[in-house]
Protein backbone atom coordinates (compact mmCIF):
# COMPACT_ATOMS: atom_id res chain seq x y z
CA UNK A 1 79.88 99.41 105.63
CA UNK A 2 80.27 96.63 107.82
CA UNK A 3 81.16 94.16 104.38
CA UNK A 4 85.13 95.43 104.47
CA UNK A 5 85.43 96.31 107.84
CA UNK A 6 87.88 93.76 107.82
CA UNK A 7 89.10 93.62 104.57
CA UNK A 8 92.43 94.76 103.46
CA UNK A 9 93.38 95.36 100.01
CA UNK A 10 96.83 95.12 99.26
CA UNK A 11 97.48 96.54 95.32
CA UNK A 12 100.72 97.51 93.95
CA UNK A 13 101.29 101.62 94.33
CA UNK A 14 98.48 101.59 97.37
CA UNK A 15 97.06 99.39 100.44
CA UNK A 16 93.33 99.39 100.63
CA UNK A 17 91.73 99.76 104.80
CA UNK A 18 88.61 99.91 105.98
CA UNK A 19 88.00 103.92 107.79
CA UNK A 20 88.30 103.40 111.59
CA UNK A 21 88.56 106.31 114.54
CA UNK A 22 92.62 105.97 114.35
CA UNK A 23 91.95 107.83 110.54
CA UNK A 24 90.10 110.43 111.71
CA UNK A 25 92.68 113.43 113.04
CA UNK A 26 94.73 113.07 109.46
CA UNK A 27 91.79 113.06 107.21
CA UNK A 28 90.02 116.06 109.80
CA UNK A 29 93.40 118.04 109.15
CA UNK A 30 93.19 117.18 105.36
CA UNK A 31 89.60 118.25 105.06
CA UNK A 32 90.57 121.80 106.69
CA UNK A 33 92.46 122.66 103.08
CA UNK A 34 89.54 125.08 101.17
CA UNK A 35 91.27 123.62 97.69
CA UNK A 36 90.30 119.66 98.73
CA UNK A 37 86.79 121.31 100.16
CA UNK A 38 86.50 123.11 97.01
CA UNK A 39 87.24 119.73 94.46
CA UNK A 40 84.64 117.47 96.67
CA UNK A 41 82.19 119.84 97.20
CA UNK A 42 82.67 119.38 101.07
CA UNK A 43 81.72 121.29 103.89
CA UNK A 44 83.85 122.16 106.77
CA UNK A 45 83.68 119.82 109.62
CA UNK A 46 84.58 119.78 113.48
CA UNK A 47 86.82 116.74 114.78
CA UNK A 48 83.63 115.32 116.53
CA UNK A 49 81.34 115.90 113.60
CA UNK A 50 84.60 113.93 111.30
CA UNK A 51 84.20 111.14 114.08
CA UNK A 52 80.65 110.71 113.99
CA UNK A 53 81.03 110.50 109.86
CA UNK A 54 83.51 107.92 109.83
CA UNK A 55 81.11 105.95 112.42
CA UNK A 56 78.17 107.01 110.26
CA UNK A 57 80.43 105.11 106.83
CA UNK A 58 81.04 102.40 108.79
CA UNK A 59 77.75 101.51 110.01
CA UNK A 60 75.70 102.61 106.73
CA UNK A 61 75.11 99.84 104.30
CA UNK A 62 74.80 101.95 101.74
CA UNK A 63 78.48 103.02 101.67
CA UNK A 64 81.96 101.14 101.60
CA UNK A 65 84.72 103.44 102.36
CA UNK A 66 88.35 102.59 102.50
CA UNK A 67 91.64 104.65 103.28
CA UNK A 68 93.92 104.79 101.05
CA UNK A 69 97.73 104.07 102.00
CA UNK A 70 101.17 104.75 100.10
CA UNK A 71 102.51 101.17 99.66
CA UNK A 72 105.21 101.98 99.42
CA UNK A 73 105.65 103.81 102.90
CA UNK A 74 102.89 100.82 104.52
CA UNK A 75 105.63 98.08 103.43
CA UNK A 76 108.85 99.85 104.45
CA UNK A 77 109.19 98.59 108.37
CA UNK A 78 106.82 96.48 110.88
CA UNK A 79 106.70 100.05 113.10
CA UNK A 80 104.90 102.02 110.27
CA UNK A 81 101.74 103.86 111.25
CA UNK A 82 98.67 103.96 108.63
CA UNK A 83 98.11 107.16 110.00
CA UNK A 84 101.74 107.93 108.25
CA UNK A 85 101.23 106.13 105.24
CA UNK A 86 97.76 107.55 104.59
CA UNK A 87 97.17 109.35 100.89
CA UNK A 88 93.60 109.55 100.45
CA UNK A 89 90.13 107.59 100.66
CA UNK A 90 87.79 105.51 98.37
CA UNK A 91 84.28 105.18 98.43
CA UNK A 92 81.38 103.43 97.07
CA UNK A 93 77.92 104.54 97.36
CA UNK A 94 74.76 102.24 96.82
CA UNK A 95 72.92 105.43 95.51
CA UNK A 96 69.15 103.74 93.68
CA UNK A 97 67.45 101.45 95.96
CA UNK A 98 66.03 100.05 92.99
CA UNK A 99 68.96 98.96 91.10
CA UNK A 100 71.87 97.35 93.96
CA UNK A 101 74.12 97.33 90.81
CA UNK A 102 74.69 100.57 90.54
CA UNK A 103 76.89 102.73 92.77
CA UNK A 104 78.42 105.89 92.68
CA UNK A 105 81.90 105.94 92.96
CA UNK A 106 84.95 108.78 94.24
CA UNK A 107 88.21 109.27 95.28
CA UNK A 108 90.68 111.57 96.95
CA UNK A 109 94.12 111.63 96.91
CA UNK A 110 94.68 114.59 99.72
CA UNK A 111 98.33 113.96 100.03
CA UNK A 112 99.81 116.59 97.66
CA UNK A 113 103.18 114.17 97.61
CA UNK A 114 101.13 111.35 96.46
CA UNK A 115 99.22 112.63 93.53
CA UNK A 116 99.49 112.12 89.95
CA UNK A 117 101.75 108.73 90.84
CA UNK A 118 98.69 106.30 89.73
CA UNK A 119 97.62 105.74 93.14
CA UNK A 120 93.87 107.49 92.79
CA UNK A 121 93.41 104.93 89.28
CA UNK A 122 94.52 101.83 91.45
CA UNK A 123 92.30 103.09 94.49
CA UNK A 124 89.37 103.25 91.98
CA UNK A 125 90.21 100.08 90.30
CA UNK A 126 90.48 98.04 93.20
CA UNK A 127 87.11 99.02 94.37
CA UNK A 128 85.58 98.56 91.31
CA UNK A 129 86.22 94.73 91.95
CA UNK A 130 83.71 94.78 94.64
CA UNK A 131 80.91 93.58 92.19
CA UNK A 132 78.86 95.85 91.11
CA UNK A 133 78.17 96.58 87.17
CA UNK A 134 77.42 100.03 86.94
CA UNK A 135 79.63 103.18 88.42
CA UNK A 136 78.85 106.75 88.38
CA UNK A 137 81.43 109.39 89.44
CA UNK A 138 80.51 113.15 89.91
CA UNK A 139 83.25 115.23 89.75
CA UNK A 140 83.51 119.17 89.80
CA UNK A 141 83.64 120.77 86.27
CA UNK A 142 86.63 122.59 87.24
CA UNK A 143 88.81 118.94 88.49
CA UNK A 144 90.17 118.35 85.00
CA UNK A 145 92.57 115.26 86.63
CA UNK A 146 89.49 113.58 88.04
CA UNK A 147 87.86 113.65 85.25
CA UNK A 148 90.57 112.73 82.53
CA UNK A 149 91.13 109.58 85.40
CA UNK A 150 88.10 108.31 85.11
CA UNK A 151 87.88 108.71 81.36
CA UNK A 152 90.86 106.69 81.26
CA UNK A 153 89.39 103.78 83.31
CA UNK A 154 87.00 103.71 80.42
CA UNK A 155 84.04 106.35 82.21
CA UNK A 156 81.90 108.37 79.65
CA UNK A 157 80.59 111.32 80.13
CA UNK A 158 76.48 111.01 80.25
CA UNK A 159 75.75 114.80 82.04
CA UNK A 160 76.92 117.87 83.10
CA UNK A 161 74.85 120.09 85.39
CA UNK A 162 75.58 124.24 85.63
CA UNK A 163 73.74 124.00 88.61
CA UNK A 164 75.85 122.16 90.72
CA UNK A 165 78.51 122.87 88.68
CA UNK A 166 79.60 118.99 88.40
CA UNK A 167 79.84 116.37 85.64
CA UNK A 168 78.66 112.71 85.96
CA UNK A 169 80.54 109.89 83.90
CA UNK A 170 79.67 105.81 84.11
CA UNK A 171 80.64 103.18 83.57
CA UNK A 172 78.71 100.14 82.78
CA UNK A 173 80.44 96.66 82.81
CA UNK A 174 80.01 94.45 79.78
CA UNK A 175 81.98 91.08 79.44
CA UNK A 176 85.17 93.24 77.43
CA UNK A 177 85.22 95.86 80.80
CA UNK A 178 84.86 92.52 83.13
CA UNK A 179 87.61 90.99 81.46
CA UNK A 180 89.76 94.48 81.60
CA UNK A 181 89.17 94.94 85.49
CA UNK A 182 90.07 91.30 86.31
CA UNK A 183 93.43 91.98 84.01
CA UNK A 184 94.04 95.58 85.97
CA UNK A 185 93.29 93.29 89.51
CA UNK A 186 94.91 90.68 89.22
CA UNK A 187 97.76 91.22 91.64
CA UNK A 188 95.63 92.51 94.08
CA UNK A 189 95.89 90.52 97.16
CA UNK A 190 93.02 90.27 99.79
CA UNK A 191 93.90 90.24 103.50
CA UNK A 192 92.21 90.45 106.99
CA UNK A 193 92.14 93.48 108.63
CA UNK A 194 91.98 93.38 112.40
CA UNK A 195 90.86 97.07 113.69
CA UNK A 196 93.77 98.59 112.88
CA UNK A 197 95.91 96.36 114.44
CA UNK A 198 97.11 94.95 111.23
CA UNK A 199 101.05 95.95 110.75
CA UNK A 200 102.83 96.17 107.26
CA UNK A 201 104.55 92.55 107.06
C-alpha cells in the first residue's frame, strides 16, 4: 500500500518498515519452513513469485504490510542490516468494500529467537493505530499463541469454521478500546522511511 511506503514505525521491542525487494530473500527462506506454511495457511512460493507478492502488497490499496524488525538488534550500530534485524511481518487487509472500517488483520513472527518476547502484540498494536475501527484476525484452530494474543489485545471470538479449519476473532473499537490503544501507543514514534535507505540512528 502506497500510504506507509514511507513510514517507519519505531515501538519499543520492534521497528515497523514498509515490505520492499531488499525483504524478499529472508522472508522467501522463512516461508520455505512447512510449520510457518502450516500456521498461515500459505502456499509454497518461488523467489520470483515472493518478488512479484511483495510488489503486488505494495501497489494494492487494499493491503498495508510492514516488516517487522528486532529493536533491539535495528538500534545496536549505524551498519545494521534490516535484512538482519528482521522477525516477522504485519498486515492489514481492507477486506468489505462496503465498510473501509473494517480490516482484517495478521501477524508473523518467523524468527523462532524472537517469539513469545511481546514483539507479535506490539506489531499488532502498532498497526492497529492506523485508523480503522473494526479488526478481524483468522487464525488456524490449531495456533493456540495466536489466538490467546489476540484475545489478550481484547479480540473475541465471533466464528470458527471446520472447513477451513480457522477461527475468526474482532475487535470493534468503542471510546474505552480507543482510549486503551492510544495508552498501549503512546511511545510509538513515527519516522520517514526512505526505500530502505533508512539506517538505525
Amino acid at each position: 500500500m502506497r500510504l506507509n511506503e514511507n513510514t517507519l514505525l519505531l515501538g519499543k521491542k520492534v521497528v515497523l518498515v514498509p515490505y520492499t525487494a531488499e525483504h524478499v530473500p529472508r522472508y522467501h527462506e522463512w516461508m520455505r519452513s512447512e510449520e510457518l506454511r502450516r500456521l498461515t495457511a500459505s502456499e509454497p512460493l518461488t523467489l520470483e513469485q515472493e518478488h512479484s507478492m511483495q510488489r503486488s502488497w505494495r501497489e494494492d490499496a487494499d493491503k498495508c504490510t510492514f516488516i517487522v524488525l528486532d529493536a533491539e538488534k535495528w538500534q545496536a550500530r549505524p551498519s545494521t542490516t534490516e535484512e538482519s534485524c528482521m522477525a516477522g511481518d504485519v498486515n492489514l487487509f481492507l477486506t468489505d468494500l462496503g465498510d473501509p472500517s473494517l480490516g482484517e488483520i495478521e501477524v508473523m513472527i518467523a524468527e523462532p529467537s524472537c517469539r513469545r518476547r511481546g514483539f507479535g502484540t506490539e506489531a499488532v498494536i502498532m498497526m492497529m493505530s492506523y485508523g480503522l475501527t473494526k479488526f478481524e484476525a483468522k487464525i488456524g484452530q490449531g495456533n493456540e499463541p495466536s489466538i490467546r494474543m489476540f484475545q489478550k489485545l481484547h479480540f473475541e471470538q465471533v466464528a470458527v469454521s471446520s472447513v477451513f479449519q480457522e477461527v475468526t476473532l474482532r475487535l470493534t473499537m468503542n471510546e474505552r478500546e480507543r482510549q486503551w490503544l492510544l495508552e498501549q501507543t503512546s511511545h510509538v514514534e513515527e519516522r520517514c522511511y526512505g526505500d530502505g535507505s533508512l539506517e538505525s540512528q
